[in-house]
N, C-alpha and C. Protein backbone atom coordinates (compact mmCIF):
# COMPACT_ATOMS: atom_id res chain seq x y z
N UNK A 1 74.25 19.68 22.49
CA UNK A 1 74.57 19.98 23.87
C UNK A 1 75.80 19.20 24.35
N UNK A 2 75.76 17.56 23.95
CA UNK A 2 76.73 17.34 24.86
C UNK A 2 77.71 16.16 23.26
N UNK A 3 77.54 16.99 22.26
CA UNK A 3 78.03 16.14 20.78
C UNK A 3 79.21 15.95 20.97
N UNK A 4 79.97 17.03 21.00
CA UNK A 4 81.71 17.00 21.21
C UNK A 4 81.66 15.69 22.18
N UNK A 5 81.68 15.76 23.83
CA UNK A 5 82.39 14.55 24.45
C UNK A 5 81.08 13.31 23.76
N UNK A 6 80.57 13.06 23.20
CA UNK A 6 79.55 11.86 22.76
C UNK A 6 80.83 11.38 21.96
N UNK A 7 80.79 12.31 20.74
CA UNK A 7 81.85 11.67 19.66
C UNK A 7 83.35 11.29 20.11
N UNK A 8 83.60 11.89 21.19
CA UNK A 8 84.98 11.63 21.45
C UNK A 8 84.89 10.41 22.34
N UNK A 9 83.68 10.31 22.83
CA UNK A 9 83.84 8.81 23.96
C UNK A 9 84.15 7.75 22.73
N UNK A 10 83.10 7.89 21.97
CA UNK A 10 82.50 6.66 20.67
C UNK A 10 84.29 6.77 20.08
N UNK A 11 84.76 7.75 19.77
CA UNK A 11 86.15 7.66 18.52
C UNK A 11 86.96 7.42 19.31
N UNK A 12 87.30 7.45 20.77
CA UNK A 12 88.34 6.87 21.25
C UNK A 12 88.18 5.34 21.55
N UNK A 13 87.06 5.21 21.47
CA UNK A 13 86.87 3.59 22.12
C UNK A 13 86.55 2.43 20.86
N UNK A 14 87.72 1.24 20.80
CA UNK A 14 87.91 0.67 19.50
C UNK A 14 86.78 -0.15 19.60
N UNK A 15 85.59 -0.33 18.42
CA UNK A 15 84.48 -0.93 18.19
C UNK A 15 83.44 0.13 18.74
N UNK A 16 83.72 0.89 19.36
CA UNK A 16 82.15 2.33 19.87
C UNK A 16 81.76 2.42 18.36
N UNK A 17 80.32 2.55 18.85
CA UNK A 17 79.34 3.32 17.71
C UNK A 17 78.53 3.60 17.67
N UNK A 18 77.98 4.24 19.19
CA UNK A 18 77.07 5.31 20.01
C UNK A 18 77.33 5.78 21.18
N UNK A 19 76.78 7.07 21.46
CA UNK A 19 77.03 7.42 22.70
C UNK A 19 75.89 7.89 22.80
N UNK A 20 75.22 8.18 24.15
CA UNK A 20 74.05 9.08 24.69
C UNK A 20 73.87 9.32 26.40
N UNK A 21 73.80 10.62 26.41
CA UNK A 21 73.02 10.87 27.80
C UNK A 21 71.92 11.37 27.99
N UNK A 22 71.29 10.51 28.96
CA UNK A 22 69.70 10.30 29.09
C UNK A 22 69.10 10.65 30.43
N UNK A 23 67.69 11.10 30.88
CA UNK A 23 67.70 10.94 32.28
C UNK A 23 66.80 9.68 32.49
N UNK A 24 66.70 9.08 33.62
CA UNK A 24 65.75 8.00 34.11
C UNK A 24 64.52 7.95 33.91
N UNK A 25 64.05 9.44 33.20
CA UNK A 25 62.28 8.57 32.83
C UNK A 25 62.90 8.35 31.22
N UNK A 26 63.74 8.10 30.79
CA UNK A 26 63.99 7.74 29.37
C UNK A 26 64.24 8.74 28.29
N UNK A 27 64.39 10.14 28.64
CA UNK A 27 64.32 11.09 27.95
C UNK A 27 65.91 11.51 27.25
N UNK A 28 65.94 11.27 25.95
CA UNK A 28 67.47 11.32 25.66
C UNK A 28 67.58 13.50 25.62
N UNK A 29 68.98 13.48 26.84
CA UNK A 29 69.36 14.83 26.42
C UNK A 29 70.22 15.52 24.87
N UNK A 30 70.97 14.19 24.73
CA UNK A 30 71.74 14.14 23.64
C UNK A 30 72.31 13.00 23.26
N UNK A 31 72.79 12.55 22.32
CA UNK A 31 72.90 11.16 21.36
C UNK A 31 74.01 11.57 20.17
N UNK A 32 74.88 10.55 20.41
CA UNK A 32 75.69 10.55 18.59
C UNK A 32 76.02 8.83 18.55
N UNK A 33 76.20 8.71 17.12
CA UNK A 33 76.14 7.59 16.69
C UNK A 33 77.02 7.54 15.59
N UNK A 34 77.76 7.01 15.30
CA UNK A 34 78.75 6.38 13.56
C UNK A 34 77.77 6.81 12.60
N UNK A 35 78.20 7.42 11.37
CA UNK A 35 77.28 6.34 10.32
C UNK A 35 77.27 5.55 10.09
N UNK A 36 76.03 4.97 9.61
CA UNK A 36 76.35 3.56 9.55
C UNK A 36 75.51 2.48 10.75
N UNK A 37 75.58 3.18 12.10
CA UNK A 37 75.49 2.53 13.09
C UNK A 37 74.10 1.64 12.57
N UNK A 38 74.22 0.16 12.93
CA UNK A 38 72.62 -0.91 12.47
C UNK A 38 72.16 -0.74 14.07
N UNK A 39 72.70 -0.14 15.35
CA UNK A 39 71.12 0.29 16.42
C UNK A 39 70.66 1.23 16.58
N UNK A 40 69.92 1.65 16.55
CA UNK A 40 69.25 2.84 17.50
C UNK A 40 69.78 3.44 18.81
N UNK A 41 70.64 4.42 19.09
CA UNK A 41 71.23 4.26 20.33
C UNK A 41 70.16 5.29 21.62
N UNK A 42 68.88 5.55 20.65
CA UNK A 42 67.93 6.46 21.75
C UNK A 42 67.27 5.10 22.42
N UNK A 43 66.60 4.05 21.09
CA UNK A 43 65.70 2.60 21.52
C UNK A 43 66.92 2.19 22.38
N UNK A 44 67.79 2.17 22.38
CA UNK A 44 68.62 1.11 23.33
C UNK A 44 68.59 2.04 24.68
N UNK A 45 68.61 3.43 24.74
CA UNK A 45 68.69 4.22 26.26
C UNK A 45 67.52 3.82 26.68
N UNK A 46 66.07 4.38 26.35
CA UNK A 46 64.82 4.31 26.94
C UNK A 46 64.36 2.55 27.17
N UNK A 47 65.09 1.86 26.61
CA UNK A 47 64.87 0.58 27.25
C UNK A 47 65.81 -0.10 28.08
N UNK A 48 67.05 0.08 28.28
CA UNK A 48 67.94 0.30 29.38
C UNK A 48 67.53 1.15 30.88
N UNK A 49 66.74 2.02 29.99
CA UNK A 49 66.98 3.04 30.96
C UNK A 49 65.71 2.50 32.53
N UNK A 50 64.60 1.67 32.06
CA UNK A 50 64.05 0.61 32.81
C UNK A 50 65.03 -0.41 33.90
N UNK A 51 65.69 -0.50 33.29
CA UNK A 51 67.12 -1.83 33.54
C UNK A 51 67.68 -0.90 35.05
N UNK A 52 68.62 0.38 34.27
CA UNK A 52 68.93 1.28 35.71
C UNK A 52 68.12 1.62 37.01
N UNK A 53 66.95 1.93 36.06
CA UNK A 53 65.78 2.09 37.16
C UNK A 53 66.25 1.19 38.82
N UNK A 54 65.60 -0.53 37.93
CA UNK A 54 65.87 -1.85 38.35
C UNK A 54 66.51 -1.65 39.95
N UNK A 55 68.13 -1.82 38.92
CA UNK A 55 69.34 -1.54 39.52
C UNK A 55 69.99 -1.09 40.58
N UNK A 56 69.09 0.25 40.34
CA UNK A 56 69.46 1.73 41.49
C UNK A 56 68.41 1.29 42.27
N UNK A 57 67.10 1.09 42.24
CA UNK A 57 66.51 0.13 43.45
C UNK A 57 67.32 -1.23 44.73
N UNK A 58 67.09 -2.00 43.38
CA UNK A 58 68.09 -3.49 44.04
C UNK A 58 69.31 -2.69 45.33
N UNK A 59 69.97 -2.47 44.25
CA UNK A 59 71.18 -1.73 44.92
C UNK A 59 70.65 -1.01 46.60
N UNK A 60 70.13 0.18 46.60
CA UNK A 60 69.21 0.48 47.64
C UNK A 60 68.65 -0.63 48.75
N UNK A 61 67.83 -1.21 48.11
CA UNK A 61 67.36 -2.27 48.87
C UNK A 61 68.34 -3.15 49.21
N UNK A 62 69.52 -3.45 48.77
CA UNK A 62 70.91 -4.65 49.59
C UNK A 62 71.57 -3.72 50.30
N UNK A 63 71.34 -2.37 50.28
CA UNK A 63 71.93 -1.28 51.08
C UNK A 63 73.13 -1.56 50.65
N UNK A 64 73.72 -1.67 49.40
CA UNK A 64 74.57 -2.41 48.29
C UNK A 64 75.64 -0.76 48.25
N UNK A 65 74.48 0.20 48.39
CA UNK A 65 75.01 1.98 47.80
C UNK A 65 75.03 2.07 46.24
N UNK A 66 75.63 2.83 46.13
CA UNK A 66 74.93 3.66 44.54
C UNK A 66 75.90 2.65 43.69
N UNK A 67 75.30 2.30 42.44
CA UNK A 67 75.51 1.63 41.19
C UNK A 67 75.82 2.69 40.40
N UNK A 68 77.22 2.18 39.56
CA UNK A 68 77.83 3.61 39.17
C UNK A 68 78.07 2.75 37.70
N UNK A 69 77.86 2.02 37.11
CA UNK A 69 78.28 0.91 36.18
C UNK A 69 77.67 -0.46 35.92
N UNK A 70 76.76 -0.71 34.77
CA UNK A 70 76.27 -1.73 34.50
C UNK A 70 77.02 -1.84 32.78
N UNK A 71 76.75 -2.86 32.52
CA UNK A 71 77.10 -3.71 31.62
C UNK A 71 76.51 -4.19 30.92
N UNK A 72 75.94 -4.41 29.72
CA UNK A 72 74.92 -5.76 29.03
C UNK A 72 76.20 -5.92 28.12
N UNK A 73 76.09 -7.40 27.75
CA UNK A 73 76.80 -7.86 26.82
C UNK A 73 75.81 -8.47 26.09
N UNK A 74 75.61 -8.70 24.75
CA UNK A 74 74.96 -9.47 23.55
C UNK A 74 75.97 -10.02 22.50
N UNK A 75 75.28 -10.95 21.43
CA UNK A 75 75.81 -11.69 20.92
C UNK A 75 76.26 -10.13 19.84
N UNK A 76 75.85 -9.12 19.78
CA UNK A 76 76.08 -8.14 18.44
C UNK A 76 76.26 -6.75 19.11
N UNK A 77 76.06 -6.96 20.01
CA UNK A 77 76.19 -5.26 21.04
C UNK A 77 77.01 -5.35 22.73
N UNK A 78 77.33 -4.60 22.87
CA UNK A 78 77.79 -4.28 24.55
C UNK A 78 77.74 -2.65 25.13
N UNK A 79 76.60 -2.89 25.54
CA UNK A 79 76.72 -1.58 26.05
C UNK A 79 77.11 -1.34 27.50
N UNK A 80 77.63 -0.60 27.62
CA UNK A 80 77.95 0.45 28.96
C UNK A 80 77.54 1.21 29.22
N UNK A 81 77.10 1.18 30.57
CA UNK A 81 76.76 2.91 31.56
C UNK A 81 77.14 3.03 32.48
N UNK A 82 77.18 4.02 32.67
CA UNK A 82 77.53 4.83 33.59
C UNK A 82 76.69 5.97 34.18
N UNK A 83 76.11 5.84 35.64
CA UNK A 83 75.32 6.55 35.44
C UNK A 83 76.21 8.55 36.80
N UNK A 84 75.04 9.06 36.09
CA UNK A 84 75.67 10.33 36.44
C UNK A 84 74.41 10.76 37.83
N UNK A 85 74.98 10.73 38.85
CA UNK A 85 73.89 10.83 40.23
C UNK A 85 72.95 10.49 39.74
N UNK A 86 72.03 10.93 40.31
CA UNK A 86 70.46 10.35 40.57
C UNK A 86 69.49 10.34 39.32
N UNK A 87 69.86 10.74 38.81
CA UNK A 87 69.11 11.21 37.48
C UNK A 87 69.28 10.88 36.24
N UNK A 88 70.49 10.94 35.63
CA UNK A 88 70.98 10.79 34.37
C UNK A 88 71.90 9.84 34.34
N UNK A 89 72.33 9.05 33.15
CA UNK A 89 73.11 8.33 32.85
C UNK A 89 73.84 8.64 31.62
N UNK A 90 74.81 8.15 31.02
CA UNK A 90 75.85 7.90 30.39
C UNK A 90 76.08 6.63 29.43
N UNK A 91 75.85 6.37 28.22
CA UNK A 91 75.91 4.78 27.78
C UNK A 91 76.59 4.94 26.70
N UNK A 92 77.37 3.68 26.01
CA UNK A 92 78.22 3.84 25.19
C UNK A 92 77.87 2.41 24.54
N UNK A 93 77.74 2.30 23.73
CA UNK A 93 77.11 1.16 22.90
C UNK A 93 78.54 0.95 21.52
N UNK A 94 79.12 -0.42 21.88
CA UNK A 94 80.08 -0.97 20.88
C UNK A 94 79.84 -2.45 20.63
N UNK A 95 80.26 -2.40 19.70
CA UNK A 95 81.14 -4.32 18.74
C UNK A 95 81.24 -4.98 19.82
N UNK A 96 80.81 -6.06 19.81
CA UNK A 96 81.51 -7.72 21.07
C UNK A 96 82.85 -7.42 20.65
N UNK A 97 83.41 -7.09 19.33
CA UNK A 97 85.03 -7.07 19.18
C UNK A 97 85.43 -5.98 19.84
N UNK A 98 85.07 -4.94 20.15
CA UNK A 98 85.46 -3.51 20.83
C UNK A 98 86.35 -3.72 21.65
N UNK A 99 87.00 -3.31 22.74
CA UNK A 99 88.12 -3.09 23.80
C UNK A 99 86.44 -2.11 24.74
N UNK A 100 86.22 -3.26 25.77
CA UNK A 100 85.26 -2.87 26.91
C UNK A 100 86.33 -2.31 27.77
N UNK A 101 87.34 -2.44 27.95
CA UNK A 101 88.40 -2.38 29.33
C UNK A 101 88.38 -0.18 28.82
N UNK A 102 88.51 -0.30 27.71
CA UNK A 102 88.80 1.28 27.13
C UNK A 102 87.38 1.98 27.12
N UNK A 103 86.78 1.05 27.26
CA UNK A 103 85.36 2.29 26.41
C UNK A 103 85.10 2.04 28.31
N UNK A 104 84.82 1.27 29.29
CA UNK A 104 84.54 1.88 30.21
C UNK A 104 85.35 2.80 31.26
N UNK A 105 86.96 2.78 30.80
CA UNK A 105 88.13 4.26 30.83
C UNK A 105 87.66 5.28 30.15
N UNK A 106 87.02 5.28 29.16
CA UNK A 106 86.85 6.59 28.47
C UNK A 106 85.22 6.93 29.26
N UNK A 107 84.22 6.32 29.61
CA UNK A 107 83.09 6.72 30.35
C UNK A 107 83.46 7.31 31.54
N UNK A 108 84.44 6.76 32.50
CA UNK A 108 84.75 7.04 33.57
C UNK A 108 85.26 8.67 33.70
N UNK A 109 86.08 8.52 32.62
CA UNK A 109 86.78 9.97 32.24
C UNK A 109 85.43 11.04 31.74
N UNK A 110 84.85 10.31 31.36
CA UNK A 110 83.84 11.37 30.53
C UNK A 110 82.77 12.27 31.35
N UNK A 111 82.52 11.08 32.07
CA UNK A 111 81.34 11.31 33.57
C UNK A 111 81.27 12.66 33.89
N UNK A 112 82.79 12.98 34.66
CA UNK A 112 82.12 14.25 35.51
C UNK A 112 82.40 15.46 34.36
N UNK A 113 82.79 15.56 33.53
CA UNK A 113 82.62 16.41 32.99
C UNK A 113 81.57 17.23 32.28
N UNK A 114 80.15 15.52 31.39
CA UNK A 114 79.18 15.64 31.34
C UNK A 114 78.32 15.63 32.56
N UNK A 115 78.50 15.63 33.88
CA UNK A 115 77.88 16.24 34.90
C UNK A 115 77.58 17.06 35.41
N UNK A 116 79.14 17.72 35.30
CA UNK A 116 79.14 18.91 35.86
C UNK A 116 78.61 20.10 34.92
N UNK A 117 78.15 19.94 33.34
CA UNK A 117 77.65 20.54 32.59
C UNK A 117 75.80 20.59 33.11
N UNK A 118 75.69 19.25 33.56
CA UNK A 118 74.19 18.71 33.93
C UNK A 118 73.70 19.93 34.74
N UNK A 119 74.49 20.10 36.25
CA UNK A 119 74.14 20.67 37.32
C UNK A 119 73.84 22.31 37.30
């Protein structure tokens, strides 16, 4: 469904080596990954996908407005999301060595296009 822009987020972005969009009860719509890739990039959505939950609350409750971008960094992973309105999100899972400044340019870019497929 959504393979083409998955692979093109992951191959434009130096160190990517997953992509997936998911909705908020954890349900992956679609997923690509490197070969090769050592995570799981569905285990990393459906347990993130708790995290956004979180988030999009907090946010709400500081009357903060909508959270469009979270971040985890680890000693072996960094993922990014991005989430797509109310429902679905966007994540891109790369290398601590990766270029974050590019892979969250290439999410940004990617967003409404995998949205507007959503709706």
């Amino acid at each position: 469904m959504f393979q083409a822009q998955l692979k093109e987020l992951v191959d434009k972005t130096d160190g990517g080596i997953a992509g997936l969009v998911m909705d908020s009860s954890g349900i992956a719509l679609d997923s690509y990954a490197k070969d090769g890739a050592v995570f799981d990039i569905n285990t990393i959505g459906i347990e993130f996908s708790v995290v956004v939950g979180s988030i999009r609350r907090a946010s709400t409750m500081l009357e903060a407005g909508t959270a469009h971008e979270i971040a985890v960094g680890s000693d072996k992973l960094i993922t990014v999301i991005r989430t797509l309105g109310e429902q679905y999100f966007l994540a891109l899972a790369m290398l601590p060595e990766g270029n974050m400044g590019k892979g969250r340019y290439n999410l940004r870019l990617a967003a409404p296009k995998i949205l507007a497929e959503l709706v």
